[in-house]
Every structure is written in C-alpha cells, then in structure tokens.
C-alpha atoms as a PDB file:
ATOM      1  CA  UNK A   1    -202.532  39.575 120.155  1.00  0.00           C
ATOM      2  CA  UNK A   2    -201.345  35.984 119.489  1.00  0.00           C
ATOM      3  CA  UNK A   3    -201.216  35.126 115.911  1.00  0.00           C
ATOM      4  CA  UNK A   4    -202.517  31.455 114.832  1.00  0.00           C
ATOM      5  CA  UNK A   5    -200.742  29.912 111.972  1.00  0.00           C
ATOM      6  CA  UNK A   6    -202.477  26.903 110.675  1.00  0.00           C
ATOM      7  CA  UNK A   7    -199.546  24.375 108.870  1.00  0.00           C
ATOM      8  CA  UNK A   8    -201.799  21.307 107.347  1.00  0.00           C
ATOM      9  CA  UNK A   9    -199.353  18.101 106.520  1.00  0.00           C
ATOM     10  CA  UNK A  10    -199.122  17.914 103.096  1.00  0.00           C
ATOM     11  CA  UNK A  11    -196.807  15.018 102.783  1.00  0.00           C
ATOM     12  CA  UNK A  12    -196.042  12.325 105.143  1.00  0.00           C
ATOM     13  CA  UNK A  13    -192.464  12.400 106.885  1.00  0.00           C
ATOM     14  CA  UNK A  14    -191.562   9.785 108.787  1.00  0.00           C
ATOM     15  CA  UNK A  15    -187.807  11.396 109.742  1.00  0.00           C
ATOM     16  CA  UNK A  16    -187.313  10.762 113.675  1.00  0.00           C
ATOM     17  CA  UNK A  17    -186.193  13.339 115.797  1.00  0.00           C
ATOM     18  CA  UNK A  18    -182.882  14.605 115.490  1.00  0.00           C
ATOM     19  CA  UNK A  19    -181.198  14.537 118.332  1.00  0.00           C
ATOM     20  CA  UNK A  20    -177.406  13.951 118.371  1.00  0.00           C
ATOM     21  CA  UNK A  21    -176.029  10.423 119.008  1.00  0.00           C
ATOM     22  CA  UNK A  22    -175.606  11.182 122.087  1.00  0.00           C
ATOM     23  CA  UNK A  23    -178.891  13.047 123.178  1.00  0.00           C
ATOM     24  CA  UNK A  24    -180.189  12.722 126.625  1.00  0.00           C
ATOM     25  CA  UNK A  25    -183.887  10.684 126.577  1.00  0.00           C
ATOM     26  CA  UNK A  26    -184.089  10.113 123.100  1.00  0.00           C
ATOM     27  CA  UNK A  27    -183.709   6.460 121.494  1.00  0.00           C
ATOM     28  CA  UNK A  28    -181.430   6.407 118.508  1.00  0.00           C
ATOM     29  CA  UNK A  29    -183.747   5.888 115.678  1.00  0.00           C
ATOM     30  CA  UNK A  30    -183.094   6.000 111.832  1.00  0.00           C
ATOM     31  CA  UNK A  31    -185.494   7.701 109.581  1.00  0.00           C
ATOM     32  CA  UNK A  32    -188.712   4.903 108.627  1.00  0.00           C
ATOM     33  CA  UNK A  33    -189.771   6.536 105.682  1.00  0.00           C
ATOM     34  CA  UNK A  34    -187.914   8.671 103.297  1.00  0.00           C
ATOM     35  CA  UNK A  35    -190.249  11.993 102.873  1.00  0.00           C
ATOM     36  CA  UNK A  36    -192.644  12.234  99.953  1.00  0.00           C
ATOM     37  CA  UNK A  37    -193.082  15.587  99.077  1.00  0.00           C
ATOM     38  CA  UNK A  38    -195.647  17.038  96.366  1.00  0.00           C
ATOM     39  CA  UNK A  39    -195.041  18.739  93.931  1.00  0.00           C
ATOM     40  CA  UNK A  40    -195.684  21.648  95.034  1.00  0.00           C
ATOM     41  CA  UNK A  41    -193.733  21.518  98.127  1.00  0.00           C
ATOM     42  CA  UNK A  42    -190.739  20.634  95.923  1.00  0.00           C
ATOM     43  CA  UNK A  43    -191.232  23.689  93.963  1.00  0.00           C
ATOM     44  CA  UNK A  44    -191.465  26.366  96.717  1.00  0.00           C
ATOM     45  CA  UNK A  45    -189.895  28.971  96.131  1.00  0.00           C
ATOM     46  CA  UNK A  46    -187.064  31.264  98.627  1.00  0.00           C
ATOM     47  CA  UNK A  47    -188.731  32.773 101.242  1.00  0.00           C
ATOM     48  CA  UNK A  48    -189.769  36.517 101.261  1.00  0.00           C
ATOM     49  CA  UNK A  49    -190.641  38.978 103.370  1.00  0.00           C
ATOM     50  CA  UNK A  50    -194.951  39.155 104.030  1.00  0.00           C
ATOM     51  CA  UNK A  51    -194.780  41.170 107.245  1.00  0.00           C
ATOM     52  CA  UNK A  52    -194.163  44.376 108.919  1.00  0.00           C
ATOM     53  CA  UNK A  53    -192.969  42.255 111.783  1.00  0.00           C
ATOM     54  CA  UNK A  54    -189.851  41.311 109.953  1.00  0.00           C
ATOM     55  CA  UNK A  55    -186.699  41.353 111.531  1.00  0.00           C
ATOM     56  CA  UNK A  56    -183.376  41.677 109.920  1.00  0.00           C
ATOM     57  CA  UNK A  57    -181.513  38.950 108.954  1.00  0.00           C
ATOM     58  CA  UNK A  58    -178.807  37.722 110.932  1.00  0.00           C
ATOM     59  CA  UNK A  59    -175.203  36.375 110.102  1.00  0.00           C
ATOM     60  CA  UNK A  60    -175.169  32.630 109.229  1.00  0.00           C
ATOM     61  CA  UNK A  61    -171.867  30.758 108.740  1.00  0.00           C
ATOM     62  CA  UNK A  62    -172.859  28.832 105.674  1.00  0.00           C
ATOM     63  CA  UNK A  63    -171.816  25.120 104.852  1.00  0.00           C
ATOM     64  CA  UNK A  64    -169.320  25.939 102.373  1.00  0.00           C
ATOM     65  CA  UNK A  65    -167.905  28.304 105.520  1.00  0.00           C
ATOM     66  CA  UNK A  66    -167.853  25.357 108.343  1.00  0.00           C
ATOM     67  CA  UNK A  67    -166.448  23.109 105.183  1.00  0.00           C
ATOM     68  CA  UNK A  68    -169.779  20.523 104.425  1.00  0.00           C
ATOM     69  CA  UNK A  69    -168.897  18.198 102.069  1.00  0.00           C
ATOM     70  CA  UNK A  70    -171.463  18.206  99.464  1.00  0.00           C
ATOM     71  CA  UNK A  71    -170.956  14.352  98.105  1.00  0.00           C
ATOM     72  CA  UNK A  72    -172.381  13.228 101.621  1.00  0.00           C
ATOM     73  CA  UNK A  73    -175.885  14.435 101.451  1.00  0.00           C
ATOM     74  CA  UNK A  74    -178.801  13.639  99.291  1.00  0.00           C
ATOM     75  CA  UNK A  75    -179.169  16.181  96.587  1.00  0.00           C
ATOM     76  CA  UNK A  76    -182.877  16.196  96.839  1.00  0.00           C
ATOM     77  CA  UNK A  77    -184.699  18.464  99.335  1.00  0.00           C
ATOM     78  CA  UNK A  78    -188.093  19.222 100.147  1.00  0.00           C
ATOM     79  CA  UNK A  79    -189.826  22.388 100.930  1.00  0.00           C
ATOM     80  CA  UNK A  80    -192.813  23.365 102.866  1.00  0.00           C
ATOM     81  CA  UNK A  81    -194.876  26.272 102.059  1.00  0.00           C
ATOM     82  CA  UNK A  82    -193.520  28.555 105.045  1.00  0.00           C
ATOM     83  CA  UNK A  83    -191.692  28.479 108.660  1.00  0.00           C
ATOM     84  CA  UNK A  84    -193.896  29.199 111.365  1.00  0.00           C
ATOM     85  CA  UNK A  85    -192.598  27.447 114.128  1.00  0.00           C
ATOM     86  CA  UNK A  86    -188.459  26.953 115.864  1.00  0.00           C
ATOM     87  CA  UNK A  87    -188.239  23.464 117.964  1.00  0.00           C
ATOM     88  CA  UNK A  88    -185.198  24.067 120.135  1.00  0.00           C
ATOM     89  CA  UNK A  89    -182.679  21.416 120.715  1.00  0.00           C
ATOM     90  CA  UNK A  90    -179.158  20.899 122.271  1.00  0.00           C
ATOM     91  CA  UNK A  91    -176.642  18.303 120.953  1.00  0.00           C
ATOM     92  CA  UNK A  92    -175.776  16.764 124.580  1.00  0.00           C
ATOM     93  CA  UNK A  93    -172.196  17.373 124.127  1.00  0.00           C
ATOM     94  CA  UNK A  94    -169.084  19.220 126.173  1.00  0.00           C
ATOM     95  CA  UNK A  95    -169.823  22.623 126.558  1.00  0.00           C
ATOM     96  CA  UNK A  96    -165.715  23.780 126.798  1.00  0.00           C
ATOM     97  CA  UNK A  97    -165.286  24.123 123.006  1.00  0.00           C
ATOM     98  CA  UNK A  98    -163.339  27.122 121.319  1.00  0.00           C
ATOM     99  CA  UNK A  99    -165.248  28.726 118.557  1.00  0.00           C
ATOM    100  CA  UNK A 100    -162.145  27.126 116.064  1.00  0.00           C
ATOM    101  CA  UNK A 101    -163.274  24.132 117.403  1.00  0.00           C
ATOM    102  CA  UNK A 102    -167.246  24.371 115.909  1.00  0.00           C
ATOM    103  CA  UNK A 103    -166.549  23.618 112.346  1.00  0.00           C
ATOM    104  CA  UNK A 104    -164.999  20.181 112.978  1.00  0.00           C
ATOM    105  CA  UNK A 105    -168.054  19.492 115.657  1.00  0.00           C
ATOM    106  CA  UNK A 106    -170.607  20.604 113.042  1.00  0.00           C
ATOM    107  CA  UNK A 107    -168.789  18.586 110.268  1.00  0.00           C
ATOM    108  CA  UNK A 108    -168.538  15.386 112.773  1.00  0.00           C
ATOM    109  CA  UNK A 109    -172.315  15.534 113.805  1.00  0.00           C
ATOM    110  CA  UNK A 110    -172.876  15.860 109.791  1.00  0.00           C
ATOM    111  CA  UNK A 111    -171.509  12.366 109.281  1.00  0.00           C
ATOM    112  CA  UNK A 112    -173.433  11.320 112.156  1.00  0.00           C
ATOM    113  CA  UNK A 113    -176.569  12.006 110.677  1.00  0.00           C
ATOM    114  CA  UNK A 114    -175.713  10.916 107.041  1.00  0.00           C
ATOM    115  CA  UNK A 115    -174.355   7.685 107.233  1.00  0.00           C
ATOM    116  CA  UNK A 116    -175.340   6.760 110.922  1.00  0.00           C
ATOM    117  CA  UNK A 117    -178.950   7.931 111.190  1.00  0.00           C
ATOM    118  CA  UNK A 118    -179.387   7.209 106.918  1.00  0.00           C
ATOM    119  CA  UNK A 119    -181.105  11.122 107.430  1.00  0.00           C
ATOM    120  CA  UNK A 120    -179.441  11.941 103.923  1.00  0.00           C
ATOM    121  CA  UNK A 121    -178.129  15.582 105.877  1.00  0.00           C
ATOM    122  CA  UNK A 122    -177.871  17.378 108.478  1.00  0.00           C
ATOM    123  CA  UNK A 123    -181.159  17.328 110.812  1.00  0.00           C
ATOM    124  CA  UNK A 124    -181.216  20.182 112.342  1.00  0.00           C
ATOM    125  CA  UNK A 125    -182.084  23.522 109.974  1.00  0.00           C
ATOM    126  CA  UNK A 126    -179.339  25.888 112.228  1.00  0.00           C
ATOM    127  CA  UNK A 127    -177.097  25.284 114.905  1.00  0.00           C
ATOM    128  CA  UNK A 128    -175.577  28.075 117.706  1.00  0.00           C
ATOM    129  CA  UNK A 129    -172.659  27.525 119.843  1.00  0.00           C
ATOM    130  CA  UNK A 130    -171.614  29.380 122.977  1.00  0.00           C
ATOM    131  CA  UNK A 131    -170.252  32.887 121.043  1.00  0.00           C
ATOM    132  CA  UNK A 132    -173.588  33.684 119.696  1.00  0.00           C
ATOM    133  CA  UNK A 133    -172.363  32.435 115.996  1.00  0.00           C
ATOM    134  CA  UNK A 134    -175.634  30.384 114.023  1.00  0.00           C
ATOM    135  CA  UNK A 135    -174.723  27.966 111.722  1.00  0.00           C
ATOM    136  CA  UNK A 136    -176.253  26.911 108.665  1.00  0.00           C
ATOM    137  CA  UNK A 137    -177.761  23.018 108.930  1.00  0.00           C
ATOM    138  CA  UNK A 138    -179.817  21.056 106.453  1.00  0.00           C
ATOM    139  CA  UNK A 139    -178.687  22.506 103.062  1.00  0.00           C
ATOM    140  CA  UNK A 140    -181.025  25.287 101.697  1.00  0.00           C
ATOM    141  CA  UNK A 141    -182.618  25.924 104.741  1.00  0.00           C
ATOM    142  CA  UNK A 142    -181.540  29.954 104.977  1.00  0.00           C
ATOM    143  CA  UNK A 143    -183.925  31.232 102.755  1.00  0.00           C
ATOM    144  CA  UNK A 144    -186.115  28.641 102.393  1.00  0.00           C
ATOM    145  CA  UNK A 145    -188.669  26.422 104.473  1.00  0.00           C
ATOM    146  CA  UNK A 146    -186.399  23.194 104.069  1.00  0.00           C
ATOM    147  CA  UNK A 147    -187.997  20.261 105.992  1.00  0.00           C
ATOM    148  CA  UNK A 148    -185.442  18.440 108.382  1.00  0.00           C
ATOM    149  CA  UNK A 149    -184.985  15.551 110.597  1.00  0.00           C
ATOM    150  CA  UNK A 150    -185.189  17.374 114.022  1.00  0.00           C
ATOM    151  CA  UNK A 151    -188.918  16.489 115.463  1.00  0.00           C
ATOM    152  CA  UNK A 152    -190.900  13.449 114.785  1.00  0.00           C
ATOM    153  CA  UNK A 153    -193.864  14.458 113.309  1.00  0.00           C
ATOM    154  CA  UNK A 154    -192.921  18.038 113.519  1.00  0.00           C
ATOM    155  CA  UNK A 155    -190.716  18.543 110.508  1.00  0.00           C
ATOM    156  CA  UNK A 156    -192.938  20.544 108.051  1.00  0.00           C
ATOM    157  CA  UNK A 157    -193.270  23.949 108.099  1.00  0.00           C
ATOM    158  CA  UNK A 158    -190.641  24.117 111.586  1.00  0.00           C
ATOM    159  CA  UNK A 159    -186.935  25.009 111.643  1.00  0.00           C
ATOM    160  CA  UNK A 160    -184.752  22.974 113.870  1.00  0.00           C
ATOM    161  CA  UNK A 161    -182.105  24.529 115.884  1.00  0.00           C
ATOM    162  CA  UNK A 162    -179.520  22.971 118.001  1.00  0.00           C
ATOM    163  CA  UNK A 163    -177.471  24.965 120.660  1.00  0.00           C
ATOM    164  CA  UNK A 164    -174.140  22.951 120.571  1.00  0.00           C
ATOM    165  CA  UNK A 165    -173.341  21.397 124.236  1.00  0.00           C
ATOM    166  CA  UNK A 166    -175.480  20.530 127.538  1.00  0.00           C
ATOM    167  CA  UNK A 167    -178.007  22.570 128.993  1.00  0.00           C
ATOM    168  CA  UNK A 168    -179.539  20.727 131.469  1.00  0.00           C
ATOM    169  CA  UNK A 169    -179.631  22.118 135.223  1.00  0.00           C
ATOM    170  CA  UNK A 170    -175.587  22.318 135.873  1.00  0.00           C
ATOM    171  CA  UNK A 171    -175.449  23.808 132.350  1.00  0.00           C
ATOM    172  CA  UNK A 172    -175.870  27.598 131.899  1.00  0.00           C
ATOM    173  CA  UNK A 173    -177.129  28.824 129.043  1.00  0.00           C
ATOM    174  CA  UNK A 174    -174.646  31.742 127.120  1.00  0.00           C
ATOM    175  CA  UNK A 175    -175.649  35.057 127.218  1.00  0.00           C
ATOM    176  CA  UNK A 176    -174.457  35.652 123.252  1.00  0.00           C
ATOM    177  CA  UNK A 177    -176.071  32.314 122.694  1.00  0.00           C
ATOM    178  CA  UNK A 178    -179.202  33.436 123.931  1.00  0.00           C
ATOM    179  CA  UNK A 179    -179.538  36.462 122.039  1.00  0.00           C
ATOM    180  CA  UNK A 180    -178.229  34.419 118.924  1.00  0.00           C
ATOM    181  CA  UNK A 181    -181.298  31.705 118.898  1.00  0.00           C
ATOM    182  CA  UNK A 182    -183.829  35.068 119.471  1.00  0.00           C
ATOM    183  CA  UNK A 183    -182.367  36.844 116.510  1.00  0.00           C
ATOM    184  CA  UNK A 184    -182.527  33.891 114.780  1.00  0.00           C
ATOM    185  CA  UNK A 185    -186.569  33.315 115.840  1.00  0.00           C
ATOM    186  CA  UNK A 186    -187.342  37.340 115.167  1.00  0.00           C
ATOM    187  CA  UNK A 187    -185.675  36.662 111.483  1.00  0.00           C
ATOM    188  CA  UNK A 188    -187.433  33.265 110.216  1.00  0.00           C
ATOM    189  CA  UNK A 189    -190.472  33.682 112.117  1.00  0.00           C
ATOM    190  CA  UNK A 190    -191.042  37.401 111.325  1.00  0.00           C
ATOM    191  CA  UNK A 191    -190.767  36.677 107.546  1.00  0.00           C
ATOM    192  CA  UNK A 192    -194.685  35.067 107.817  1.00  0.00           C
ATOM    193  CA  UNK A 193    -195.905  37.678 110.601  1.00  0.00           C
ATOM    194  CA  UNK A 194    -195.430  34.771 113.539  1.00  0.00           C
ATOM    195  CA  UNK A 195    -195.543  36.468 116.843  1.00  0.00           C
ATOM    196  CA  UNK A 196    -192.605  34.725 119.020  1.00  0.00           C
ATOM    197  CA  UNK A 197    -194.954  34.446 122.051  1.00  0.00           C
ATOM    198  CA  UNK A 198    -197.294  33.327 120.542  1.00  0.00           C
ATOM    199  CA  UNK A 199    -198.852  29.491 119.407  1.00  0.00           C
ATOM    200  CA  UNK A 200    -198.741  27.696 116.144  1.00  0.00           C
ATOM    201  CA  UNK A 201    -201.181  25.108 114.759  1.00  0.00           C
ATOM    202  CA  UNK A 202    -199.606  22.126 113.597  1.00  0.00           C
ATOM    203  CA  UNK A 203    -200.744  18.592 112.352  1.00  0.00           C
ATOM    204  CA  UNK A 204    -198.225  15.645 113.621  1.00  0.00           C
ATOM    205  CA  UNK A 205    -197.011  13.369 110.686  1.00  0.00           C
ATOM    206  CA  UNK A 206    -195.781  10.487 112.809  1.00  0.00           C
ATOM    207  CA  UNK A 207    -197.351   8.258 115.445  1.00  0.00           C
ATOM    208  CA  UNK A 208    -193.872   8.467 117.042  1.00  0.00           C
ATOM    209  CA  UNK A 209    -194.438  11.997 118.373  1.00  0.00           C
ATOM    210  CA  UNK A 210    -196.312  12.184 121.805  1.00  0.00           C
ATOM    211  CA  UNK A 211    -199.239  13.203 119.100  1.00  0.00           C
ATOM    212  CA  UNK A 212    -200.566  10.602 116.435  1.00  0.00           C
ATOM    213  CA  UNK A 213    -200.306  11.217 113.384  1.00  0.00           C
ATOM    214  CA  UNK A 214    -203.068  13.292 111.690  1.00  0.00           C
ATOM    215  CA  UNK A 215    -203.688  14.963 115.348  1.00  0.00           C
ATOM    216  CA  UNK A 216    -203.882  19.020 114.811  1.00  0.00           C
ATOM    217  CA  UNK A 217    -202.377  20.514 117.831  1.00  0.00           C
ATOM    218  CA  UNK A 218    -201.591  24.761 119.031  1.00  0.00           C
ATOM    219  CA  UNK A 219    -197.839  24.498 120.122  1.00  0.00           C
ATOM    220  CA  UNK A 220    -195.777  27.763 121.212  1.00  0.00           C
ATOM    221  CA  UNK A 221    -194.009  29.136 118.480  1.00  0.00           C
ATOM    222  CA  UNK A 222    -190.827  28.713 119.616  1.00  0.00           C
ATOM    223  CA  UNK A 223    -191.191  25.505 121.626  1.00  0.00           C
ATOM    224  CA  UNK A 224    -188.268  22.852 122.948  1.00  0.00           C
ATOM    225  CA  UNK A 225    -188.273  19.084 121.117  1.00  0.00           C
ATOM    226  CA  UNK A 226    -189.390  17.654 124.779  1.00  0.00           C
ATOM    227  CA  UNK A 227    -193.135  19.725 123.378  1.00  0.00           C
ATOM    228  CA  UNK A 228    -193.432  16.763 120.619  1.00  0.00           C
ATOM    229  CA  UNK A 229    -191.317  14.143 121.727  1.00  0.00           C
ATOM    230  CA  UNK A 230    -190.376  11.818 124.529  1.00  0.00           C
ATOM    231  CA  UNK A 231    -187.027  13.325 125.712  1.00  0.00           C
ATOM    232  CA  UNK A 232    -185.250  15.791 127.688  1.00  0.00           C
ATOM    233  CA  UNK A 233    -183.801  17.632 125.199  1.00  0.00           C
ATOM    234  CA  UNK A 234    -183.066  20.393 124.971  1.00  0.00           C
ATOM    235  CA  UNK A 235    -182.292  20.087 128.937  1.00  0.00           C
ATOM    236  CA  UNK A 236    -183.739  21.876 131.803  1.00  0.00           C
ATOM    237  CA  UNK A 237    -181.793  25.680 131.621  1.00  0.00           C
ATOM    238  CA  UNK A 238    -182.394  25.736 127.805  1.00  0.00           C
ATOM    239  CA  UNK A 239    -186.105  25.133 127.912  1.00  0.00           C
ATOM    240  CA  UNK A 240    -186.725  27.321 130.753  1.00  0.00           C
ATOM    241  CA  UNK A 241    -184.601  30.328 128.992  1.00  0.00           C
ATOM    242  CA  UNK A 242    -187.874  29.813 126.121  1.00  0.00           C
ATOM    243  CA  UNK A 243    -189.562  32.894 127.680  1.00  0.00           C
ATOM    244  CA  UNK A 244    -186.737  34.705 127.622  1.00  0.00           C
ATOM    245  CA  UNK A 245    -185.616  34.039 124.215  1.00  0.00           C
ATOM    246  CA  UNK A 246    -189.375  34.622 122.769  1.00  0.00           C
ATOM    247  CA  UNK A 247    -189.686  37.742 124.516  1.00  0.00           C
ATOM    248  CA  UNK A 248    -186.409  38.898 123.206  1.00  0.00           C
ATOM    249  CA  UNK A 249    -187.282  37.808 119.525  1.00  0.00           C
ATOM    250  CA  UNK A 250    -190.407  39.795 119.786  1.00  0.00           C
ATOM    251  CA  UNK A 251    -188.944  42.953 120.524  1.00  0.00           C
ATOM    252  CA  UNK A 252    -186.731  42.134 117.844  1.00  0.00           C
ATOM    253  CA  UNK A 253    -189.743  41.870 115.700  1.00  0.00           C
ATOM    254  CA  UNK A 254    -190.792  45.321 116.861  1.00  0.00           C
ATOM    255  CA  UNK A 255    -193.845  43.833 119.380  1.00  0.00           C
ATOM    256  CA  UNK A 256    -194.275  45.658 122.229  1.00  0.00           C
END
C-alpha cells in the first residue's frame, strides 16, 4: 500500500531552486526571501527512527571530510518537522571526474551557492558522484530535516540530492551511483515509514514552482526537480532511472 504523508508549510521559503550555475533549463535566480522559520521548526530535534521500514544508514563523506569551510555559510539553519520526500537533481557538469577530484567540485559549487546565489550554503541536502560515494550538503542535514535551496517551493520537509555530472540522453547513469541515491532514499525516507514508490502530499511555498504557492499537491516520493519546476534537470537518463532507484530503495526498506 502507498503511504500518504501530509507536510503543511509552516514557514514561507522563498529559496529558488538549486540548480548549479550551469543547470540545463533553469534561470539563475538568487534566493527572494531569506526563510522564516518558527520556532518550532528551529528547535527540531535529530531525526530518529519511527518505523519498521527503516533502512540502515549509509556512509556520508561529511563537510569537514570534502574540506567545507565553515566561515562561508550562514550559521543559522532551519528545520522542518520530518523528511518525507528526495527531489533528484544533477549539477550539469563533465561527467569524466576522478573520485580525488569530488572534493574540490563539491567545495567549488559551495562558493557558487554562497556568494553567487546569496543561498547562505550549500543547496542541495546530499550530493553522489559516479563511485557510488554521497556527500554531505547543506550543513546539518544528516540527521536532521534541514531545509535547503534545491526546489522552489519544495524545500520543507524534502532532501535535495544532486548526482554530480550530466544525465541527459547521451549520459548514462552509474551503476554504483544508482544504488548510492536508493540507499540514500531507503535511509532518510524509511526513518518516517515513507514507502519509496509511493506519493507525498506537499503544499508549494513559492509562486515560482509550476504550483502557486499555498497549492497542496501528491508528488512521488522520490520525484526529479523537473516535478516542481520549469527545467530539465535532472536530465532525461536520470529521471527515467526514478523507477528503478524507488524500487531498489524499497527493497532496501524491506517492501516487497
């Protein structure tokens, strides 16, 4: 059966999409409104485990790993109550990269965001290159429902993950990488009980999303940031591997 999570906005973000500055289809925009979070939002606390559906954990390079520096970002963060959603995304750059090669990408698209986009960190929540290795994003966001700047209007309560390079229809999508983004779906989603294959109730936050803003709509639960949003991303091979990758998450999860 197809679980139904309801998320209902409890703040207004007005954080654009995060796609990398040099996404395919999406218009460079800066974040309009800095979030307002209440205060019970900012006081969430780390995430536990509510379900028998929940899958272990896997490993996350963390920032202090792919070398953030912490005197970029904002210190201030905001929470939502839970996870219960993934929007996939790809950065739109060169997919030949060695894995030594990541940590200088990540830290590169970090600047990007910070003093380019004015996003105050990373948007995305995780990122996953070719060799199956997932990346910690938006600080705080392993543990806990951190909102980012990945999805206009579809910040709260999702997690934002980026597979780094192209995937449009020349553009195979990895085999590790693959399993990598369902592991990563059967972990975070599985801590509230969400069903991979399953649909999500969300309300949009942002006029900018191909919803208005106060609109209440069922989305997939692991859905691609062309599902809210005007763009291509996260190209053609990546959002049709979706099935795949929710299928795989849910037998992570233990679904049959």
């Amino acid at each position: 059966m197809r679980r139904r999570t309801a998320i209902t906005a409890a703040l207004g973000v007005g954080t654009a999409g995060a796609l990398s500055a040099v996404a395919a289809g999406a218009p460079g925009l800066l974040q309009r409104h800095p979030p307002r979070a209440s205060a019970a939002l900012a006081q969430a606390h780390p995430v536990a485990a509510r379900s028998p559906f929940a899958a272990p954990r896997p490993r996350v390079v963390t920032r202090a790993e792919w070398g953030a520096d912490e005197r970029l970002r904002d210190p201030s963060a905001h929470y939502a109550p839970a996870v219960t959603a993934m929007v996939l995304h790809h950065t739109n750059s060169g997919n030949g990269y060695r894995a030594d090669e990541v940590p200088e990408m990540i830290r590169s698209l970090y600047v990007d965001h910070v003093r380019r986009r004015g996003w105050g960190d990373l948007g995305y929540n995780f990122m996953v290159d070719r060799f199956g290795t997932i990346y910690e994003g938006r600080a705080g966001g392993i543990t806990r429902a951190v909102i980012g700047a990945h999805a206009d209007g579809f910040n709260v309560g999702t997690a934002g993950v980026a597979a780094i390079g192209s995937y449009g229809p020349s553009c195979r999508v990895p085999a590790a990488m693959g399993r990598a983004i369902a592991a990563l779906a059967a972990w975070k989603l599985g801590l509230e009980g969400v069903d991979p294959r399953g649909t999500t109730r969300i309300t949009s936050t942002d006029d900018h999303s191909r919803y208005p803003s106060g609109r209440t709509v069922d989305l997939p639960a692991i859905l691609g940031h062309r599902d809210t949003y005007e763009t291509y991303c996260p190209g053609r091979n990546l959002y049709d591997a979706m099935p795949r990758i929710r299928a795989e998450a849910a037998r992570l999860q233990g679904r049959h």
